[in-house]
C-alpha atoms as a PDB file:
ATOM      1  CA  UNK A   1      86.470  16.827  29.768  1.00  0.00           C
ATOM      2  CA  UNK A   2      88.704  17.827  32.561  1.00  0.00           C
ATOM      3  CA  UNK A   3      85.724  17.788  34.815  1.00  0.00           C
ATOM      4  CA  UNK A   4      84.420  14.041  34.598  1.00  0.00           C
ATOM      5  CA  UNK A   5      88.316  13.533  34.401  1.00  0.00           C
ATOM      6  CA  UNK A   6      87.942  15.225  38.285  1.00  0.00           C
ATOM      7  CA  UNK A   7      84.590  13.094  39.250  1.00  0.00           C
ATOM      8  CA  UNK A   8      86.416   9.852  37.410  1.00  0.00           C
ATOM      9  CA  UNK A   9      89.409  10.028  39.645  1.00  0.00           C
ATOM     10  CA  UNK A  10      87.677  10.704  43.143  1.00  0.00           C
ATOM     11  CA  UNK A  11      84.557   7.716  42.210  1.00  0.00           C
ATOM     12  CA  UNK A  12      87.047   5.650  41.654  1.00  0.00           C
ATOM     13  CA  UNK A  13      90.214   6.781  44.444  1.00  0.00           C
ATOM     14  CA  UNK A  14      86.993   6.361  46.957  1.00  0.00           C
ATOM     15  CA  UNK A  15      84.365   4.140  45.483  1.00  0.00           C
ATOM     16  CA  UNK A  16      83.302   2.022  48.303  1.00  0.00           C
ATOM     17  CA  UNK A  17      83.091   4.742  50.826  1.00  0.00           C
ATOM     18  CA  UNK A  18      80.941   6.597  48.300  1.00  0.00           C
ATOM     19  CA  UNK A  19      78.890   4.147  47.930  1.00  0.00           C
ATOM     20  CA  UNK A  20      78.367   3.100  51.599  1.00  0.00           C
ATOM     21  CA  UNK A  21      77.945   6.622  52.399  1.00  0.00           C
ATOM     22  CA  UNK A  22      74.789   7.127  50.022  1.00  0.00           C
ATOM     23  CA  UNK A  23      73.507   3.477  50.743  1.00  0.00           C
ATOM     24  CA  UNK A  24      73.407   4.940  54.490  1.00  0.00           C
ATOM     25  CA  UNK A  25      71.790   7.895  53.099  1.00  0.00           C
ATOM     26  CA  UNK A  26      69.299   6.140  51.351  1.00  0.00           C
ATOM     27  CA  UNK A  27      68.314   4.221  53.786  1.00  0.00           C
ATOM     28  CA  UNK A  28      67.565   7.153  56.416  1.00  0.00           C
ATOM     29  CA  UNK A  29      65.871   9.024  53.382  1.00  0.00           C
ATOM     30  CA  UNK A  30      63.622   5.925  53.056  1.00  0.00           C
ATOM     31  CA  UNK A  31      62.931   5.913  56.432  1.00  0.00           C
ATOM     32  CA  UNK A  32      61.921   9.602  56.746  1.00  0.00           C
ATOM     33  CA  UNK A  33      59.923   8.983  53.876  1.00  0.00           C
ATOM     34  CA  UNK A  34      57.937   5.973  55.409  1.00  0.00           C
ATOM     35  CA  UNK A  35      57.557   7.821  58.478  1.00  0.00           C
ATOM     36  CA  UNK A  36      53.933   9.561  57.422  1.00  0.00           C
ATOM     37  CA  UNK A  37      52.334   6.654  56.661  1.00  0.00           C
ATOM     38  CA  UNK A  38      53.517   4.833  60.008  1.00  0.00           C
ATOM     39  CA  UNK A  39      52.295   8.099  61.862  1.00  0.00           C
ATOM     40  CA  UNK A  40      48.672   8.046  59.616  1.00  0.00           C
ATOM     41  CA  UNK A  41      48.498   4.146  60.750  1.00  0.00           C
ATOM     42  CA  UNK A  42      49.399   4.996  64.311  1.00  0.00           C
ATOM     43  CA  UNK A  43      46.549   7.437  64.461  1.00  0.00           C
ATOM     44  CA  UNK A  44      43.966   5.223  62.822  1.00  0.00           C
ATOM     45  CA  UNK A  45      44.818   2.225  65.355  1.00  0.00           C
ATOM     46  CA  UNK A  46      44.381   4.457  68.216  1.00  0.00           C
ATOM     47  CA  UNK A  47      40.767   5.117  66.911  1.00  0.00           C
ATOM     48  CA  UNK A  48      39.849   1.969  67.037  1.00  0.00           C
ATOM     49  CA  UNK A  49      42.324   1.419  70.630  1.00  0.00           C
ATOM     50  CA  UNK A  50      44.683  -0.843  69.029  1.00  0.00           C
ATOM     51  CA  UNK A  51      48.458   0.687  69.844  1.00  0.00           C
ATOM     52  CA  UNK A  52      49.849  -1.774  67.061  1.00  0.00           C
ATOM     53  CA  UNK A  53      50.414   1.038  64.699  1.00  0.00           C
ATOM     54  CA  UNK A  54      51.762   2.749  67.651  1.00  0.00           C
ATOM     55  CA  UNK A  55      54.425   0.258  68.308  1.00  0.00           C
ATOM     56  CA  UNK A  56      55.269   0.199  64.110  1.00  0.00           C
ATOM     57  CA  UNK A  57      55.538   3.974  63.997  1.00  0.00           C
ATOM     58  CA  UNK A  58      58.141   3.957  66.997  1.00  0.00           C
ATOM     59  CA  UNK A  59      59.970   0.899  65.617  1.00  0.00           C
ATOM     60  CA  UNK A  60      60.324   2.501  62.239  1.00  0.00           C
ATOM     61  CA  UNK A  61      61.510   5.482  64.082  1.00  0.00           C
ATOM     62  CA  UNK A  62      64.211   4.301  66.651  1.00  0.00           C
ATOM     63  CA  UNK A  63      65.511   2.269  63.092  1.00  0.00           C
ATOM     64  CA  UNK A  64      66.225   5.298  60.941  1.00  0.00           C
ATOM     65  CA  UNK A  65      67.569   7.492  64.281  1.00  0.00           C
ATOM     66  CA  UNK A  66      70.523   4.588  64.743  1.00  0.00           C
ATOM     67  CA  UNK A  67      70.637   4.603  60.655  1.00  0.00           C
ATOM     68  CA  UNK A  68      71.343   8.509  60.195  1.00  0.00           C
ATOM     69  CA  UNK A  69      73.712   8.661  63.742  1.00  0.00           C
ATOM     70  CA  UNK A  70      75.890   6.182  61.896  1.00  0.00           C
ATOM     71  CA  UNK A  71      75.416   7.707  58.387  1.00  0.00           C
ATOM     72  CA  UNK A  72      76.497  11.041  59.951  1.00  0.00           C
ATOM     73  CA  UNK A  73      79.631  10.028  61.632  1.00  0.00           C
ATOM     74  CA  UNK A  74      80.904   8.026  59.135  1.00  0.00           C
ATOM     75  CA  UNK A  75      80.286  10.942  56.456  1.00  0.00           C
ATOM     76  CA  UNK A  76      82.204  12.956  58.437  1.00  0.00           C
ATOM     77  CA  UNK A  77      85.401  10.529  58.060  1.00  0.00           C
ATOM     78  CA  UNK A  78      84.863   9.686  53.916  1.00  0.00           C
ATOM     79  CA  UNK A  79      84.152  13.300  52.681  1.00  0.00           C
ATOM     80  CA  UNK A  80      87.359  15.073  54.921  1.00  0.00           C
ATOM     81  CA  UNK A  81      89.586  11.883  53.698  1.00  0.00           C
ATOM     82  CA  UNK A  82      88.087  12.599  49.706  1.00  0.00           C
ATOM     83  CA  UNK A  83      88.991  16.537  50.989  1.00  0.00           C
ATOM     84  CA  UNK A  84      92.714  15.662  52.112  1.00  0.00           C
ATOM     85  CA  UNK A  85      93.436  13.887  48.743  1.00  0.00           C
ATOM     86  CA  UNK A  86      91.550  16.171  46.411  1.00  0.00           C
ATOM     87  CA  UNK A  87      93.524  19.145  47.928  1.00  0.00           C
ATOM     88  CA  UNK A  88      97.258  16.910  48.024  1.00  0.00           C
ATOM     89  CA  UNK A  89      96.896  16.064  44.529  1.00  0.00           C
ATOM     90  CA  UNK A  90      96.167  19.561  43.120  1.00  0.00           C
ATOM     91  CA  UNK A  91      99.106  21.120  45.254  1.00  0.00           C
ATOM     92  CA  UNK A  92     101.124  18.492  43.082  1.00  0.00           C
ATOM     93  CA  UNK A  93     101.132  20.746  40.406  1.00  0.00           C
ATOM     94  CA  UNK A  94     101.735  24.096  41.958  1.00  0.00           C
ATOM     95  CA  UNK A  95     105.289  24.303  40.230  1.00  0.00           C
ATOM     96  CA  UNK A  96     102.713  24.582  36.847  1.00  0.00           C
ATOM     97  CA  UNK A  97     100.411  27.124  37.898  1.00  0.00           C
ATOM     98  CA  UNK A  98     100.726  30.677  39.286  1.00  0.00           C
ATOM     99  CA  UNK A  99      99.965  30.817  43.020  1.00  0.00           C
ATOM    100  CA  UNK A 100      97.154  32.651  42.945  1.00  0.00           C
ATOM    101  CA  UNK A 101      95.037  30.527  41.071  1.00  0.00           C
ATOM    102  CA  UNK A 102      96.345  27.449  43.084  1.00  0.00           C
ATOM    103  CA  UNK A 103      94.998  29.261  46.358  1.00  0.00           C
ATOM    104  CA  UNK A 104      91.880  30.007  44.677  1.00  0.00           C
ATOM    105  CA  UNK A 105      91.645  26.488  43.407  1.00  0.00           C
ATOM    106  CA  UNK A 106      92.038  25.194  46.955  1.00  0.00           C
ATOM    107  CA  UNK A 107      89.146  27.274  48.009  1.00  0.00           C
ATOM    108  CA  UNK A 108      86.994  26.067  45.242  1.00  0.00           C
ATOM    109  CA  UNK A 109      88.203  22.565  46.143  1.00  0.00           C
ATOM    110  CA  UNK A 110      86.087  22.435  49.277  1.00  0.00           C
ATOM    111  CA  UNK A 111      83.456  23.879  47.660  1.00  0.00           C
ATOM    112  CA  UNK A 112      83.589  20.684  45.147  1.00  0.00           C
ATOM    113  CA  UNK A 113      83.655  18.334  48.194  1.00  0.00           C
ATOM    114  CA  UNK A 114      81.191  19.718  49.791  1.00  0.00           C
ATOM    115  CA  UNK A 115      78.857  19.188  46.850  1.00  0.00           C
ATOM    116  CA  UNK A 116      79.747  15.613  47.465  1.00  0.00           C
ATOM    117  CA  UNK A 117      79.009  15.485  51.109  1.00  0.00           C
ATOM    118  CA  UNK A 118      76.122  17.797  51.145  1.00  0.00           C
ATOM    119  CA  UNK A 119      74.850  18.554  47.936  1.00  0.00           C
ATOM    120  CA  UNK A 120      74.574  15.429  46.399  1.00  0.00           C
ATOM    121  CA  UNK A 121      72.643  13.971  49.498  1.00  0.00           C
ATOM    122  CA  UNK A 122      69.957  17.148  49.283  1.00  0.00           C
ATOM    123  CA  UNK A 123      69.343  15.573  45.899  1.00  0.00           C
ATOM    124  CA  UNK A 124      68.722  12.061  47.015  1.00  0.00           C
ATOM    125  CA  UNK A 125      66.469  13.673  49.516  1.00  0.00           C
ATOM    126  CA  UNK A 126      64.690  15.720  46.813  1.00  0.00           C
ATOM    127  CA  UNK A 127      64.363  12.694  44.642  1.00  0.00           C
ATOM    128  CA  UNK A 128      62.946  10.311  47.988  1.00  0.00           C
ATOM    129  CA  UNK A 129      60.433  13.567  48.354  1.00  0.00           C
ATOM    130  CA  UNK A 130      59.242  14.003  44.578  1.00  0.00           C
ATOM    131  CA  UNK A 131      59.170  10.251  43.256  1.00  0.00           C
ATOM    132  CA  UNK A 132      58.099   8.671  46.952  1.00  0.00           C
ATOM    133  CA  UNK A 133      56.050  11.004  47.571  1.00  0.00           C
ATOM    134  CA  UNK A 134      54.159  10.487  44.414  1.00  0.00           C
ATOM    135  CA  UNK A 135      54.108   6.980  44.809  1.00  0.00           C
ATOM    136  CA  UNK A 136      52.456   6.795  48.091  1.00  0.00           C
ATOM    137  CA  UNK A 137      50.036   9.506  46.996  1.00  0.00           C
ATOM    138  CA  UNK A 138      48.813   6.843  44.717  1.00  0.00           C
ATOM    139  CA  UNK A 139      47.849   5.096  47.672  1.00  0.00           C
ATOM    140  CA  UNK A 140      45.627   7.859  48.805  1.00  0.00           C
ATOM    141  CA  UNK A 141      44.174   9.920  46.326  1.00  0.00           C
ATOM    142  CA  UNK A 142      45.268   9.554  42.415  1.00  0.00           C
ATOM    143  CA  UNK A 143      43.764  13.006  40.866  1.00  0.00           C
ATOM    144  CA  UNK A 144      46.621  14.957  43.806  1.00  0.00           C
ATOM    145  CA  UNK A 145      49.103  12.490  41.978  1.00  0.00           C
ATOM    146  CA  UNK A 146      47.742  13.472  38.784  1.00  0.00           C
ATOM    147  CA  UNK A 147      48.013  17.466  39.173  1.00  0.00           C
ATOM    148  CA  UNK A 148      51.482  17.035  41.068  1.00  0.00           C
ATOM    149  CA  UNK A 149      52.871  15.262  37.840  1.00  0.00           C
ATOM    150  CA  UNK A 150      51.561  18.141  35.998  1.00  0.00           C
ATOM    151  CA  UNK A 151      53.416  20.995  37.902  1.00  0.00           C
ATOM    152  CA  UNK A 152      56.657  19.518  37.255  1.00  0.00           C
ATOM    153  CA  UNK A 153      56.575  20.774  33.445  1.00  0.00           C
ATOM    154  CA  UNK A 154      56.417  24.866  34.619  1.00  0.00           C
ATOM    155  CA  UNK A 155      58.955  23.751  37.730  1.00  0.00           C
ATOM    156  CA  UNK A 156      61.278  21.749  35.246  1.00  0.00           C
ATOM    157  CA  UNK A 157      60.990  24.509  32.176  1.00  0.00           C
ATOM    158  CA  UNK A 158      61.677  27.322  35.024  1.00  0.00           C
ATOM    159  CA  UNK A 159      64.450  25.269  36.353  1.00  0.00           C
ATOM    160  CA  UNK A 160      66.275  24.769  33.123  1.00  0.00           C
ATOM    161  CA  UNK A 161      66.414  28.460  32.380  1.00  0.00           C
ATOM    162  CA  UNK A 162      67.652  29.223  35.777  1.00  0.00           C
ATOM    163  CA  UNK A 163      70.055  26.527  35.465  1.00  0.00           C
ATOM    164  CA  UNK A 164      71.566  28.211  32.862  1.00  0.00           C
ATOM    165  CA  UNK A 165      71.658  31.887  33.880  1.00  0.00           C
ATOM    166  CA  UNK A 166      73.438  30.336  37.125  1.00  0.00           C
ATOM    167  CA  UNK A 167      75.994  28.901  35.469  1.00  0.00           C
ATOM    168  CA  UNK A 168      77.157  32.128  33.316  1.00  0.00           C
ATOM    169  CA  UNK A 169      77.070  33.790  36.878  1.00  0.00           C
ATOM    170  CA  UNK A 170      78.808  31.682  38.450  1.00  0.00           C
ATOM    171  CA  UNK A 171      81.675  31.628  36.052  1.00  0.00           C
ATOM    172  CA  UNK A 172      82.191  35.120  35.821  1.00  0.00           C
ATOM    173  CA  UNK A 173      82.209  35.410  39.712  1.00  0.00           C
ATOM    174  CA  UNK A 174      84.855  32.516  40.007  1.00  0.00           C
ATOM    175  CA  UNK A 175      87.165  34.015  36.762  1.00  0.00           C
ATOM    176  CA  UNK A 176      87.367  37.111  39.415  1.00  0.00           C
ATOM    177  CA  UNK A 177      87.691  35.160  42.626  1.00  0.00           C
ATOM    178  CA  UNK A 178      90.914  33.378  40.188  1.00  0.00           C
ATOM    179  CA  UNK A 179      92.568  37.068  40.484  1.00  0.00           C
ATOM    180  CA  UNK A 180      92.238  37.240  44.140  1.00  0.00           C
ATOM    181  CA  UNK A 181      96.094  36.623  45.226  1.00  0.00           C
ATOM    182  CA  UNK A 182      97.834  38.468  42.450  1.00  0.00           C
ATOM    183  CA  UNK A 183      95.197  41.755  43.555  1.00  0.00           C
ATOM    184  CA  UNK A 184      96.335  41.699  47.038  1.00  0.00           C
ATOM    185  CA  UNK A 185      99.905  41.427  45.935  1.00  0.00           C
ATOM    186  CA  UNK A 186      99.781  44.535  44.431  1.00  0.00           C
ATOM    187  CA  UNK A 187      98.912  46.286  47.867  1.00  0.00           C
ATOM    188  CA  UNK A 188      96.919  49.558  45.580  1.00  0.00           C
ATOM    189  CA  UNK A 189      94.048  49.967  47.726  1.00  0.00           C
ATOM    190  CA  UNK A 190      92.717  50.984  44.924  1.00  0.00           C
ATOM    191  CA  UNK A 191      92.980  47.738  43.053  1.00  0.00           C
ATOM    192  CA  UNK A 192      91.972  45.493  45.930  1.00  0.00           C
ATOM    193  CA  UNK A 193      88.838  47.846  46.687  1.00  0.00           C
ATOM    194  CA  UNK A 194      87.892  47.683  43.054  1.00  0.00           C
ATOM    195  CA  UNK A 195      88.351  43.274  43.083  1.00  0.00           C
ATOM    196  CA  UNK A 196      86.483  43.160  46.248  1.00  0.00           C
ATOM    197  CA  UNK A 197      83.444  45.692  44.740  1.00  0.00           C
ATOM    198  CA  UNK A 198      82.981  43.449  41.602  1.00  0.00           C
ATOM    199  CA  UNK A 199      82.768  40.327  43.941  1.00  0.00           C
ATOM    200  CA  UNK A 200      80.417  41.612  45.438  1.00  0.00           C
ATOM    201  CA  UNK A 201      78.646  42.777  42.461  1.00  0.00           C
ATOM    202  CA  UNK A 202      78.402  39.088  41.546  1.00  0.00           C
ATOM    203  CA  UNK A 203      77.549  37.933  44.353  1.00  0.00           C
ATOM    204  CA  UNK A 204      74.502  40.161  44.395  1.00  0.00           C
ATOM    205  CA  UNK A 205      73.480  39.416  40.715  1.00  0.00           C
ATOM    206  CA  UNK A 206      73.502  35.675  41.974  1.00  0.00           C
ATOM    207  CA  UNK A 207      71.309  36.659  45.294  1.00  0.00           C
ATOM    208  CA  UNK A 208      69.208  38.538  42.935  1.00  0.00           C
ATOM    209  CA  UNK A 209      68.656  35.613  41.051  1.00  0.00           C
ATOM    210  CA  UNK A 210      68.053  32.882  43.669  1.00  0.00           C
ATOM    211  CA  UNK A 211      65.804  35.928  44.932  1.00  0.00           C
ATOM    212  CA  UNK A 212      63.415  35.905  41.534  1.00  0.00           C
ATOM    213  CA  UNK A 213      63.724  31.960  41.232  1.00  0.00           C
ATOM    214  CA  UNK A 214      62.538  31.286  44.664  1.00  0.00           C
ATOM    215  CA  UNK A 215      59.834  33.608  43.962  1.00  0.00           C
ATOM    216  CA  UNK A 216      58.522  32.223  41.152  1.00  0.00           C
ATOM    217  CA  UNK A 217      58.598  28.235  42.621  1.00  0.00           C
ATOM    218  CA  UNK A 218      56.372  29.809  45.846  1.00  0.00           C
ATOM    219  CA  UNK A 219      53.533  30.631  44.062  1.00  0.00           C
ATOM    220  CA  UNK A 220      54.060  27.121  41.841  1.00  0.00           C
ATOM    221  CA  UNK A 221      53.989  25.881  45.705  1.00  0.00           C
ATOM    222  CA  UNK A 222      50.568  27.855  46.523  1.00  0.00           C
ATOM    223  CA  UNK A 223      49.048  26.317  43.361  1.00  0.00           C
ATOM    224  CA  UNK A 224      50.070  22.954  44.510  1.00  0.00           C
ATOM    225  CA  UNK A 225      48.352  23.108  48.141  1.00  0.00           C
ATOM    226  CA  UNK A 226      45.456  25.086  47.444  1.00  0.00           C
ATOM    227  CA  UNK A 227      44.231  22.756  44.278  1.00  0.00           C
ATOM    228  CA  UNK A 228      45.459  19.654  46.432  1.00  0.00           C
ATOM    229  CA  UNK A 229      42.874  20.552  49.392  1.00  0.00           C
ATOM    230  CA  UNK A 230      39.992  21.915  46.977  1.00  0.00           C
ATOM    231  CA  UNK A 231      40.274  18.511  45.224  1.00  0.00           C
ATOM    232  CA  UNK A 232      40.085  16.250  48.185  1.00  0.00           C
ATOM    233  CA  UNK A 233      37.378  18.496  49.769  1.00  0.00           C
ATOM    234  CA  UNK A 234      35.000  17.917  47.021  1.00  0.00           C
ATOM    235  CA  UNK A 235      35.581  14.375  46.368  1.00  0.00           C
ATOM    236  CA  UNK A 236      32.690  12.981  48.857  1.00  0.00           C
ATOM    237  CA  UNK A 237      32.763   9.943  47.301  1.00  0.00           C
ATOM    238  CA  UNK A 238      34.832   7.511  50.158  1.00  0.00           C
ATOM    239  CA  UNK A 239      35.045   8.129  53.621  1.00  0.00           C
ATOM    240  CA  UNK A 240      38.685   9.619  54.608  1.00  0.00           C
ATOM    241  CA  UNK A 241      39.857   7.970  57.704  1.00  0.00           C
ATOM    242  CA  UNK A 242      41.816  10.893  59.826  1.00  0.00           C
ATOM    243  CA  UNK A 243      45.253   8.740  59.947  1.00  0.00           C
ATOM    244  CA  UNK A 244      44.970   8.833  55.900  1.00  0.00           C
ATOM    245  CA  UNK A 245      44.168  12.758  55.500  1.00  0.00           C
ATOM    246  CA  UNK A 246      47.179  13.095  58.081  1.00  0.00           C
ATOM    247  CA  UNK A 247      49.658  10.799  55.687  1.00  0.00           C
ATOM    248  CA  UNK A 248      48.267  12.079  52.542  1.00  0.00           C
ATOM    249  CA  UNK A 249      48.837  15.617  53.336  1.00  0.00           C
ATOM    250  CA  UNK A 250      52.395  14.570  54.768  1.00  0.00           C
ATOM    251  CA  UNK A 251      53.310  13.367  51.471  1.00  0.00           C
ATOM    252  CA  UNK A 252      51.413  16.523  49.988  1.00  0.00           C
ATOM    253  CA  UNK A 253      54.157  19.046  51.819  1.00  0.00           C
ATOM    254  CA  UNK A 254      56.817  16.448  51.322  1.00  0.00           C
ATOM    255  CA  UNK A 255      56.445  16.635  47.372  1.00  0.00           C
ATOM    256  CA  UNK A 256      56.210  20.461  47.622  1.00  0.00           C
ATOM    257  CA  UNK A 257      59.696  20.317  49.454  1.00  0.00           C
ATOM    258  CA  UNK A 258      61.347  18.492  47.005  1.00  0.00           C
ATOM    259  CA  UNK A 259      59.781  21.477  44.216  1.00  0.00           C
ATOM    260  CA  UNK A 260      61.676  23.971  46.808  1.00  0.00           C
ATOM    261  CA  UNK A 261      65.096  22.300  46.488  1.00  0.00           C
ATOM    262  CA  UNK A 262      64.830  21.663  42.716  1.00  0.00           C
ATOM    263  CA  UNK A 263      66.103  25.827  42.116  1.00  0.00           C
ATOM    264  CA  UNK A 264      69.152  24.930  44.967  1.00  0.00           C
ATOM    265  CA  UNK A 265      70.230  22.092  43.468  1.00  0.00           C
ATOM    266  CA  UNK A 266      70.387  23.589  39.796  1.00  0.00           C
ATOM    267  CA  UNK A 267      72.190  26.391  40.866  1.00  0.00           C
ATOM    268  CA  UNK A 268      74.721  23.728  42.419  1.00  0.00           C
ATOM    269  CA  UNK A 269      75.224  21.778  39.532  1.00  0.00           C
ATOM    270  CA  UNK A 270      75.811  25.190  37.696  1.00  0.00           C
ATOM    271  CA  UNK A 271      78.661  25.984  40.495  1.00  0.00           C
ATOM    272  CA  UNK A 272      80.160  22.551  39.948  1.00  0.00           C
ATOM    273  CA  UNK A 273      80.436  22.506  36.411  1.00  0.00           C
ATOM    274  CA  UNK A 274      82.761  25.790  36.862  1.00  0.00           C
ATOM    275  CA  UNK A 275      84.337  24.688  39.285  1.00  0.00           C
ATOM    276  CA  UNK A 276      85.386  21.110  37.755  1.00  0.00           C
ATOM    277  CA  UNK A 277      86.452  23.350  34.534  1.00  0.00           C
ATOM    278  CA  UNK A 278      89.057  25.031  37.582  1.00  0.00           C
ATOM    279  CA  UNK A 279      90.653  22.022  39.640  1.00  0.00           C
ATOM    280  CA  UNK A 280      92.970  19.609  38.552  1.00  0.00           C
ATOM    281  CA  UNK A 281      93.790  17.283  40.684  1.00  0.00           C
ATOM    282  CA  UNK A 282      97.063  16.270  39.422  1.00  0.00           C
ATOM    283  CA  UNK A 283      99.067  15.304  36.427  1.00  0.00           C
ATOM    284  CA  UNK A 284      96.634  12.878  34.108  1.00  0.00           C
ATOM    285  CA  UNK A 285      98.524   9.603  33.053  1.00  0.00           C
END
């Protein structure tokens, strides 16, 4: 509760900068997305000497290079603004809580905003990679479409139990990173050796597992591209025009990209739901 409490406050403190911030986003992601099939078109027109695809493809590009320059400095200015006032209101209340938490909770703070500023846009992109990617494919060849849609089930039932292992990990790291003031007040090097050794020992047992994970969506990955090129290879039945093998197989490594970030972004959303549990921003009324 306390957590969409958190994300209720901020949407709403900073709604319109959200929003233009990800519609700016959005719009660079759809341009990076278009860019393969501008680039397949460019190549095909200068086949046949015609530099008309040419002229698209650097059009398309000079467009989302002044999009993400503006997207970029104006993200800068929203997300250390959301920063300032998630941090403010939270020190509100350090009269209520013990100090060491409250310096632990401004730590964890920044980690929360920089899910906004970073985290949530590697989703978008993931999302512009998997669903675009899929769409254009259509455009191509339907059967890569077709066995792209069907690796998602072992990539989203692989996901899901990551997603939870994460999370228990995570909490257990951040109910010892909570203890982190009071420890060093104690000055026992003892103590403070002992705090810092089972951080670490978390921190590990997370590596460990972003280790295995990332192991395990590779060879999903090798699947992908080796049945991807077997199936176009033996499908003789149309003539592939070189600009269309070079945006197909664009779209094929941009859809395997958004599989890679699918484990990252889980073990995000596992971090944030911890750390929303943590932060309070202030007194609710």
């Amino acid at each position: 509760m306390a957590g969409r409490w958190v994300l209720k406050q901020i949407f709403l403190q900073h709604k319109y900068q959200l929003l233009l911030a990800n519609v700016l986003f959005g719009l660079e992601m759809l341009g990076l997305l278009l860019r393969p099939y501008f680039l397949g078109e460019a190549v095909n027109g200068l086949i046949q000497h015609s530099y008309r695809g040419l002229l698209w493809l650097a059009g398309a590009q000079l467009l989302w290079l002044s999009v993400g320059t503006v997207r970029h400095m104006y993200g800068t200015r929203t997300y250390s603004a959301i920063y300032t006032s998630v941090v403010t209101g939270m020190l509100r209340r350090v009269r209520e809580a013990a100090v060491s938490r409250m310096s632990a909770h401004s730590s964890l703070a920044r980690e929360f905003v920089d899910f906004l500023e970073y985290d949530i846009n590697y989703v978008i992109e993931a999302l512009y990679n998997l669903l675009g990617s899929l769409i254009l494919l259509c455009f191509y060849e339907k059967k890569v479409v077709l066995l792209c849609g069907v690796m998602m089930i072992p990539v989203l039932v692989l996901s899901d139990v990551y997603g939870r292992r994460m999370n228990w990990l995570n909490k257990l790291k951040n109910d010892e990173l909570e203890q982190q003031v009071d420890v060093i007040g104690t000055r026992d090097p003892e103590t403070i050796r002992t705090h810092y050794e089972r951080l670490r020992s978390w921190q590990v047992r997370i590596s460990d597992q972003e280790a295995w994970n990332f192991g395990a969506m590779e060879l999903l990955v090798l699947v992908v591209i080796t049945a991807s090129l077997l199936i176009t290879e033996r499908d003789g039945s149309t003539t592939i025009r070189a600009g269309d093998l070079i945006g197909m197989y664009n779209y094929i490594l941009n859809f395997v990209s958004g599989l890679d970030t699918i484990p990252y972004t889980v073990q995000r959303v596992a971090a944030l739901r911890d750390i929303m549990q943590r932060v309070e921003l202030g007194p609710r009324s």
